[in-house]
C-alpha atoms as a PDB file:
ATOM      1  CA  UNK A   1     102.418  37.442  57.015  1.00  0.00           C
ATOM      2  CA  UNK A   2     105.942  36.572  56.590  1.00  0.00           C
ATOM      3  CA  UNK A   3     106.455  33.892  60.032  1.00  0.00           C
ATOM      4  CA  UNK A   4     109.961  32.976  61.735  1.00  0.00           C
ATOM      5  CA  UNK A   5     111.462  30.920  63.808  1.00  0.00           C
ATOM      6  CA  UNK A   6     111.897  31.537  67.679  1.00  0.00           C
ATOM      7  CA  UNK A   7     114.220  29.232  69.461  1.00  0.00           C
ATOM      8  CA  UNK A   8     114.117  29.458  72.914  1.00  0.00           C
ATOM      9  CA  UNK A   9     115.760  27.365  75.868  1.00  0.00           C
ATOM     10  CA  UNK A  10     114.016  26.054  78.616  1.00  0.00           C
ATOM     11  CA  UNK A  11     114.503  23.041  81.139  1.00  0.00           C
ATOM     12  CA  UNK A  12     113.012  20.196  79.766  1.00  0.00           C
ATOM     13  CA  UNK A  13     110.797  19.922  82.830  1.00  0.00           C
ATOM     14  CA  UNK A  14     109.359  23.452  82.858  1.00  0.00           C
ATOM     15  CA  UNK A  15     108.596  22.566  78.878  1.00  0.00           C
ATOM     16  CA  UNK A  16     106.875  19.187  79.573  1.00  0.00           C
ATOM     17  CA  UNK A  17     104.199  21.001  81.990  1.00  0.00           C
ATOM     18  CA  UNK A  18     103.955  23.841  80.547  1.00  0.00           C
ATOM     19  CA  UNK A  19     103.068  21.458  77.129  1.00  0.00           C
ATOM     20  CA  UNK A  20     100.371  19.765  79.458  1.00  0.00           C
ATOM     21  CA  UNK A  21      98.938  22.963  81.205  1.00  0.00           C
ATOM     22  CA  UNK A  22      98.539  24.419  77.598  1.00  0.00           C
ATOM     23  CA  UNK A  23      96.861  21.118  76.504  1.00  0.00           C
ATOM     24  CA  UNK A  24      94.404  21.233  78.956  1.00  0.00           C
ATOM     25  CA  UNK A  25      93.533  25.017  78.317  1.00  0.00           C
ATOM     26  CA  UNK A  26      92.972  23.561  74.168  1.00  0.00           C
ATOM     27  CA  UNK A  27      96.327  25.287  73.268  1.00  0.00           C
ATOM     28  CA  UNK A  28     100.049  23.854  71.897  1.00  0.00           C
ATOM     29  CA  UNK A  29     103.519  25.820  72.695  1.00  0.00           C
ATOM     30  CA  UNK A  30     103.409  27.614  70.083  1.00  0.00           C
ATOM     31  CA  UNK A  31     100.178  29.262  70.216  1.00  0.00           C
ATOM     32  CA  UNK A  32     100.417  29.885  73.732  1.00  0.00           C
ATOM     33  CA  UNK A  33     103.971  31.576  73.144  1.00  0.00           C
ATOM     34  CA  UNK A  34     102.061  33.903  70.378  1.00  0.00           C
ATOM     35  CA  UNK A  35      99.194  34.807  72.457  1.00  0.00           C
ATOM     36  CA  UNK A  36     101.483  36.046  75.187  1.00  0.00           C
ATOM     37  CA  UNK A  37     103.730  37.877  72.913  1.00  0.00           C
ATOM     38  CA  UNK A  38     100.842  39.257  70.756  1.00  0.00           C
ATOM     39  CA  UNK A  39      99.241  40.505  74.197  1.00  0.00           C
ATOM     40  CA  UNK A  40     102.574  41.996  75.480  1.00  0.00           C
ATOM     41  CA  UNK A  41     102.761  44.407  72.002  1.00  0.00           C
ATOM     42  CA  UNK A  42      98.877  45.630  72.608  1.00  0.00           C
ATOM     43  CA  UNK A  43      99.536  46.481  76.612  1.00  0.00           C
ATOM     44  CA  UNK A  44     103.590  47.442  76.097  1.00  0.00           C
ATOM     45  CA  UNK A  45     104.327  44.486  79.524  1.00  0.00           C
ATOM     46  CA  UNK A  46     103.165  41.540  80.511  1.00  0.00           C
ATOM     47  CA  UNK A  47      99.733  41.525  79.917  1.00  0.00           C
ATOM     48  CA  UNK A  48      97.638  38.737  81.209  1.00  0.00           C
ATOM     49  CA  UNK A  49      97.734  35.531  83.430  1.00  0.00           C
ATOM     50  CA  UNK A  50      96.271  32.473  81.709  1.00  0.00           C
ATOM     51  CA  UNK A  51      95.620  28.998  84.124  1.00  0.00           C
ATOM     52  CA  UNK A  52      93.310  26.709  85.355  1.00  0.00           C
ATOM     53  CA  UNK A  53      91.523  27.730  88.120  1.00  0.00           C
ATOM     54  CA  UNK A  54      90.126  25.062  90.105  1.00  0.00           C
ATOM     55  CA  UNK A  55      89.445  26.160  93.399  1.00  0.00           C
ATOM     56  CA  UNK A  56      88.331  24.034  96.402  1.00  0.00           C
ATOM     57  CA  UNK A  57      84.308  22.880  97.186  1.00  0.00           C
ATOM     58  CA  UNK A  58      84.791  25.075 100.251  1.00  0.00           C
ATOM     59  CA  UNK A  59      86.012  28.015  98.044  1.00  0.00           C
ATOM     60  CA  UNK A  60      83.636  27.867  95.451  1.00  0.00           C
ATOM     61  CA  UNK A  61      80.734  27.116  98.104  1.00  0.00           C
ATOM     62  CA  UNK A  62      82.081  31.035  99.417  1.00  0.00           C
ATOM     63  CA  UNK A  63      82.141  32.497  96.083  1.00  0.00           C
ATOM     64  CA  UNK A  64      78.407  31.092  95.372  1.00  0.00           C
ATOM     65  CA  UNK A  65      77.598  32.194  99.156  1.00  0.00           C
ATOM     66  CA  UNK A  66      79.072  35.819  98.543  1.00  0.00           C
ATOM     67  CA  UNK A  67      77.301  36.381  94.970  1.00  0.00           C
ATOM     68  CA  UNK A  68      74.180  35.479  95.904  1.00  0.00           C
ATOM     69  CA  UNK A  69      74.733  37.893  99.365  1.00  0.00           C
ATOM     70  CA  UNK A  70      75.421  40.584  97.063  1.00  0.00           C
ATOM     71  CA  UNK A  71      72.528  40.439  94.959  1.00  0.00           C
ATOM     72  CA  UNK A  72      70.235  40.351  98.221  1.00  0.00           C
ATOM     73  CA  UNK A  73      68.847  43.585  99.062  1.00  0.00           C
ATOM     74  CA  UNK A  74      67.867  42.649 102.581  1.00  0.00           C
ATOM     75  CA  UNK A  75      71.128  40.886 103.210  1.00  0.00           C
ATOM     76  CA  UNK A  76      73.397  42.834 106.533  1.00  0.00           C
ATOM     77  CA  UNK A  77      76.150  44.871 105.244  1.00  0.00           C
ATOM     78  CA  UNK A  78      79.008  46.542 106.927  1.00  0.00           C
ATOM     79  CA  UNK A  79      80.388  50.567 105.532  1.00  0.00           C
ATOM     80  CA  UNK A  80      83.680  49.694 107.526  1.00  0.00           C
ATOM     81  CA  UNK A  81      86.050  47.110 109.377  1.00  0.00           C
ATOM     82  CA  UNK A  82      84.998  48.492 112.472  1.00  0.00           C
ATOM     83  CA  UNK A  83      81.747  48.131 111.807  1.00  0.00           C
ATOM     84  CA  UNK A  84      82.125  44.423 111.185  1.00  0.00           C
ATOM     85  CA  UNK A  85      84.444  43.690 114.062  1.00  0.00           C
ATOM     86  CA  UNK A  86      81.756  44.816 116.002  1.00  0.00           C
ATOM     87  CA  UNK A  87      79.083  43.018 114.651  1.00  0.00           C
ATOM     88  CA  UNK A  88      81.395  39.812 115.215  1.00  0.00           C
ATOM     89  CA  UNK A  89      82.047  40.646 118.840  1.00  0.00           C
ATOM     90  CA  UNK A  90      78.423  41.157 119.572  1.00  0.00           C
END
């Protein structure tokens, strides 16, 4: 395949992190800039959202708290928010 070159302008700033954000994720400019145009042909729009995700101890102690809830038959549920706001005001 035949490649090309795509010159595109950009503050120097938003090219500097964006440079270190791809970095981190194991990625250069250039391959980032492919992925996300490759993507965008397959869907026909702007197809995806790539980042780090880092989210707080008290966040991720949630998530952990609400996956293992949800694999526990035994654990309380609630059909509505009605339901809940009751439970809560009991």
């Amino acid at each position: 395949m035949a490649t090309t070159n795509l010159n595109i302008r950009t503050d120097a700033e938003v090219k500097a992190a964006a440079e270190q954000l791809f970095n981190e994720l194991g990625l250069n400019l250039t391959t980032a800039v492919n992925m996300f145009l490759r993507q965008a042909i397959r869907t026909g729009g702007i197809p995806f959202e790539v980042r780090l995700s880092t989210p707080s101890e008290i966040t991720a102690a949630a998530i952990a708290e609400g996956k293992q809830l949800m694999q526990n038959p035994s654990a309380k549920g609630y059909r509505s928010m009605d339901d809940l706001k009751a439970a809560l005001d009991a």
